[in-house]
C-alpha atoms as a PDB file:
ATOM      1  CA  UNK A   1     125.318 162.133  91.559  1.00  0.00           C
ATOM      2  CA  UNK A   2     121.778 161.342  90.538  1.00  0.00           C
ATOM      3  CA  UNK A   3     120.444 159.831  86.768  1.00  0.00           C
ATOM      4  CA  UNK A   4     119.616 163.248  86.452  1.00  0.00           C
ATOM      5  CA  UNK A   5     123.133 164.641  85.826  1.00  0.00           C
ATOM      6  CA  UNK A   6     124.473 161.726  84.272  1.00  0.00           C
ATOM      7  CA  UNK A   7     121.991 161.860  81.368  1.00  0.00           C
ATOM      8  CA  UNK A   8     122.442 165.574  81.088  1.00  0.00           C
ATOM      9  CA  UNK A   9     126.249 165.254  80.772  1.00  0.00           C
ATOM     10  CA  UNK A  10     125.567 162.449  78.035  1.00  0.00           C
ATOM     11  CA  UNK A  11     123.443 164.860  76.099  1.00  0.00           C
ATOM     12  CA  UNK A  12     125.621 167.841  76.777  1.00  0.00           C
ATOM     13  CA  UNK A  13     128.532 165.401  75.340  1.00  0.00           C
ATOM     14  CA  UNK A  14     126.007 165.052  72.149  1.00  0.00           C
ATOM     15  CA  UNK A  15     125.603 168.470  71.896  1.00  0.00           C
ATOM     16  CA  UNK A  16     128.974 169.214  72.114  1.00  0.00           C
ATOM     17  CA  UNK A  17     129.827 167.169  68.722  1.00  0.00           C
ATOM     18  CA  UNK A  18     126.510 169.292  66.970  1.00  0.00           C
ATOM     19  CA  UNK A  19     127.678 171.773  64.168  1.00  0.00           C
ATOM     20  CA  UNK A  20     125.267 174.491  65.628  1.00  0.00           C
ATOM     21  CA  UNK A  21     125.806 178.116  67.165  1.00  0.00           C
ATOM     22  CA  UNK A  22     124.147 178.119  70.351  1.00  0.00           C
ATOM     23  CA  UNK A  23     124.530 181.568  70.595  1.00  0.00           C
ATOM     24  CA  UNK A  24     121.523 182.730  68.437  1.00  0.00           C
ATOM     25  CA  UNK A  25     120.884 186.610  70.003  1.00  0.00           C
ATOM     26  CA  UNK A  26     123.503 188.946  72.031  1.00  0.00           C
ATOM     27  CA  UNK A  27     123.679 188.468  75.708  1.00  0.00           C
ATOM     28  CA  UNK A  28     124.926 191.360  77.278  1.00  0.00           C
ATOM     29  CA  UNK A  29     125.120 189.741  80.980  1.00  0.00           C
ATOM     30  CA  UNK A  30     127.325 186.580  80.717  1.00  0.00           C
ATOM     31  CA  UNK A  31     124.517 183.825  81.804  1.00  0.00           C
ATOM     32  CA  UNK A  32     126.025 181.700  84.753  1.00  0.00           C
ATOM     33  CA  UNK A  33     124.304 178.499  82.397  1.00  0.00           C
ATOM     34  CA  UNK A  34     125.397 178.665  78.945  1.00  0.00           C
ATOM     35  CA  UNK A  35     122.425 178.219  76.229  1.00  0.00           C
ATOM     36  CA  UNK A  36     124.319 174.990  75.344  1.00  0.00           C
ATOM     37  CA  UNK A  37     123.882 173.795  79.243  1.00  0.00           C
ATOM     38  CA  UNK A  38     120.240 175.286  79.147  1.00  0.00           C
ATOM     39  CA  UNK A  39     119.046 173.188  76.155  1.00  0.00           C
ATOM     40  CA  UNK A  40     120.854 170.187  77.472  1.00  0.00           C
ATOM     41  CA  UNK A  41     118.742 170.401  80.867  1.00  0.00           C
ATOM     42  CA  UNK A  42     115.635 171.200  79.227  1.00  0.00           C
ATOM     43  CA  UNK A  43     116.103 168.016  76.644  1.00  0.00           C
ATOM     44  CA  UNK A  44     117.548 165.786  80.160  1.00  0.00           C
ATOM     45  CA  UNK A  45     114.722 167.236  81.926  1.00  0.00           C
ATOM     46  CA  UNK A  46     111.824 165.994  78.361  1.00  0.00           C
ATOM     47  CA  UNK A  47     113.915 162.762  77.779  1.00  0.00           C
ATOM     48  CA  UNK A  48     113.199 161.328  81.461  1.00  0.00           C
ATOM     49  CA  UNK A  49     109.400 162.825  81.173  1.00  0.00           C
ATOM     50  CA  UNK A  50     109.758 165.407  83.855  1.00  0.00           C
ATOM     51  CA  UNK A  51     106.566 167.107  83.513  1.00  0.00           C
ATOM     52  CA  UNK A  52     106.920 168.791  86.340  1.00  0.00           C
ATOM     53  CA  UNK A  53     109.322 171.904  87.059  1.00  0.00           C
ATOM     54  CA  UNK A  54     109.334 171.660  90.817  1.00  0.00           C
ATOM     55  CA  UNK A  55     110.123 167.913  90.085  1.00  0.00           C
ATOM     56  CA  UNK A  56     113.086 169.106  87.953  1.00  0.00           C
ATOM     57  CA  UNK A  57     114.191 171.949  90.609  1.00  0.00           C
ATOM     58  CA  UNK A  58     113.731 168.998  93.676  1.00  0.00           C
ATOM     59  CA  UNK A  59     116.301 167.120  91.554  1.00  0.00           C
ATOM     60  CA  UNK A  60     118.637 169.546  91.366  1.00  0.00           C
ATOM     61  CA  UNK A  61     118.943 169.950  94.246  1.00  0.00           C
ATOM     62  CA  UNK A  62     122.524 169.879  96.079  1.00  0.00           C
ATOM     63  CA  UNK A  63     124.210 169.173  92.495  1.00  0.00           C
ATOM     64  CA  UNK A  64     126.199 170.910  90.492  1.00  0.00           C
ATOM     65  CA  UNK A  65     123.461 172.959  88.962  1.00  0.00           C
ATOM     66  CA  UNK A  66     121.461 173.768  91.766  1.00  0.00           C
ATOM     67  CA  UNK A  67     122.942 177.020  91.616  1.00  0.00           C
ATOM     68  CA  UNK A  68     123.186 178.260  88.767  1.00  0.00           C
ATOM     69  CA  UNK A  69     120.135 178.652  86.976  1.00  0.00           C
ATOM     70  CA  UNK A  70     117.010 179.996  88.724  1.00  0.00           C
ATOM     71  CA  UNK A  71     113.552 178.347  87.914  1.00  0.00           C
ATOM     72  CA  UNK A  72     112.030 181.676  86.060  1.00  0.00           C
ATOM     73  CA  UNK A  73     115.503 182.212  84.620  1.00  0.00           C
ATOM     74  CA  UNK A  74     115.440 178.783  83.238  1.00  0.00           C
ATOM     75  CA  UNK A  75     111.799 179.371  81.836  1.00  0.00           C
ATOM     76  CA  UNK A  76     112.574 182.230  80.401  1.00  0.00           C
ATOM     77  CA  UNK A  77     115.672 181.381  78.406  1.00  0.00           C
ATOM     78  CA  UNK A  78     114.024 178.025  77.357  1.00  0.00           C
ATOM     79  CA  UNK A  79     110.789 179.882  75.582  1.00  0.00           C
ATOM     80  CA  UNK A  80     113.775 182.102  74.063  1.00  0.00           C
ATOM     81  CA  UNK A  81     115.694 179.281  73.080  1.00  0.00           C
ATOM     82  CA  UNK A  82     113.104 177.378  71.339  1.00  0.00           C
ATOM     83  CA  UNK A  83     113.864 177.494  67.627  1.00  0.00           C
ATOM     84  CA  UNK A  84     117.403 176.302  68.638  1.00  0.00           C
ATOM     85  CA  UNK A  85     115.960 173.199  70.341  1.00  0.00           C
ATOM     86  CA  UNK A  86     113.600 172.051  67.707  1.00  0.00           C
ATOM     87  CA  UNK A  87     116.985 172.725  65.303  1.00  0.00           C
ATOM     88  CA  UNK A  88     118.835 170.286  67.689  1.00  0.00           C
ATOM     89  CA  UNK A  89     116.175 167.791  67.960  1.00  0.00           C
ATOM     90  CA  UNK A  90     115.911 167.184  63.871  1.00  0.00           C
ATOM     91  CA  UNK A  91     119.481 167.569  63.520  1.00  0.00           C
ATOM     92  CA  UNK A  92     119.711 163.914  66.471  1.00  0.00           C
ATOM     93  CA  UNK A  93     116.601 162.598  64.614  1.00  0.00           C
ATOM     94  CA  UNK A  94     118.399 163.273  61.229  1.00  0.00           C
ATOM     95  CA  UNK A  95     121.472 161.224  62.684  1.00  0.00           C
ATOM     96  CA  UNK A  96     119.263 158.864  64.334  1.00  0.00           C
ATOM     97  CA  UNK A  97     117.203 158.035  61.002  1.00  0.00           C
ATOM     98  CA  UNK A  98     120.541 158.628  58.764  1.00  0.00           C
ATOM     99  CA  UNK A  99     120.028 155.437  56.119  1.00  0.00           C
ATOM    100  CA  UNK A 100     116.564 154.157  57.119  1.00  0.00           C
ATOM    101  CA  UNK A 101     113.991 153.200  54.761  1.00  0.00           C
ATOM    102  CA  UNK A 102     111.184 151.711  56.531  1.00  0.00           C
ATOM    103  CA  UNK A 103     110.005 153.027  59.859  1.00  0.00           C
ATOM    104  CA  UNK A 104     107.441 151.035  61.816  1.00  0.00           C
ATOM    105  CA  UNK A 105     104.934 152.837  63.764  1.00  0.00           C
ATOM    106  CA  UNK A 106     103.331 151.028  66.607  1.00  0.00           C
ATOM    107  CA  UNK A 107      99.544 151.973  67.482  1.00  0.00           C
ATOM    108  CA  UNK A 108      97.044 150.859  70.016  1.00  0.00           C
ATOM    109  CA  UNK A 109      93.601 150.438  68.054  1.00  0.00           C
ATOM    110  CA  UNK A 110      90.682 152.343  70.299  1.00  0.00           C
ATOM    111  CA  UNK A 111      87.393 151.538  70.112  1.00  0.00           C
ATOM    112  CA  UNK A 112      84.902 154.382  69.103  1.00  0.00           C
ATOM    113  CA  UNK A 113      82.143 151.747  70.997  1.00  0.00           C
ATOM    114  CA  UNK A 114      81.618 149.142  72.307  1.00  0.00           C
ATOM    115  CA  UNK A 115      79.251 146.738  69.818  1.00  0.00           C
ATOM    116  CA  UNK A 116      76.734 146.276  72.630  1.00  0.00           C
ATOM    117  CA  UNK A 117      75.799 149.827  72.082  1.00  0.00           C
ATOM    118  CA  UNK A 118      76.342 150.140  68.047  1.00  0.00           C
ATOM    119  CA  UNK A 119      72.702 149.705  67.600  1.00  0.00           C
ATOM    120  CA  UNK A 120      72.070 153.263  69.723  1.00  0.00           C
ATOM    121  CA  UNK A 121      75.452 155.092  68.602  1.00  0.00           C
ATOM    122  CA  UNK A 122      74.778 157.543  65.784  1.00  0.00           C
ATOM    123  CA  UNK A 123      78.592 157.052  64.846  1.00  0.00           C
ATOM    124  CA  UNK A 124      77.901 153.500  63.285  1.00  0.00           C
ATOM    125  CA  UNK A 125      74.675 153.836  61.754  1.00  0.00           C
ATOM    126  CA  UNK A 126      74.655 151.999  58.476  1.00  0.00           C
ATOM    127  CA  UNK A 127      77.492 151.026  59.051  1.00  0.00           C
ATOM    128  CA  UNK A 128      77.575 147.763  60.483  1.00  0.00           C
END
């Protein structure tokens, strides 16, 4: 078993405890991945920063999904499923955050240029 399925059984577990109906429209084939499972994979697949869906498919690979779902399947039924997972991701941030006040927000400052060249950039004229 690979980190893959162990975080996406930790997040189906979350899921699981989430007062939401994951069955938002009428399916009139019973999907062999539930919507439940399908969000799950598709927030397993975000929260390790798979970019990549033929990364995500290699990694299923000879596990217990790797039959289940099929990639355009699983593309599909994500872009359908959408509105559900943003409602799942503020209803974890909204437990995450649950009795904060302050948040602290770490940035990187980035230089616009570089003060050899201030004197030429028309950014910084006057400026300095």
């Amino acid at each position: 078993m690979n980190h893959l399925i162990q975080n996406y059984e930790i997040i189906l577990e979350a899921l699981a405890t989430m007062p939401i109906n994951f069955q938002p429209f009428r399916q009139p084939i019973q999907p062999k991945l539930s919507n439940k499972e399908c969000i799950a994979l598709s927030l397993t697949a975000e929260f390790m920063s798979i970019d990549s869906e033929n990364q995500l498919f290699r990694m299923l690979e000879e596990t217990k999904l790797s039959n289940r779902i099929e990639r355009m399947v699983f593309n599909r039924r994500r872009k359908l499923l959408f509105s559900l997972t943003e409602k799942v991701r503020r209803s974890m941030a909204g437990q995450l955050n649950a009795g904060e006040v302050f948040f602290i927000v770490d940035s990187m400052p980035l230089d616009i240029c570089k003060m050899s060249s201030s004197a030429r950039s028309s950014v910084v004229q006057g400026r300095i």
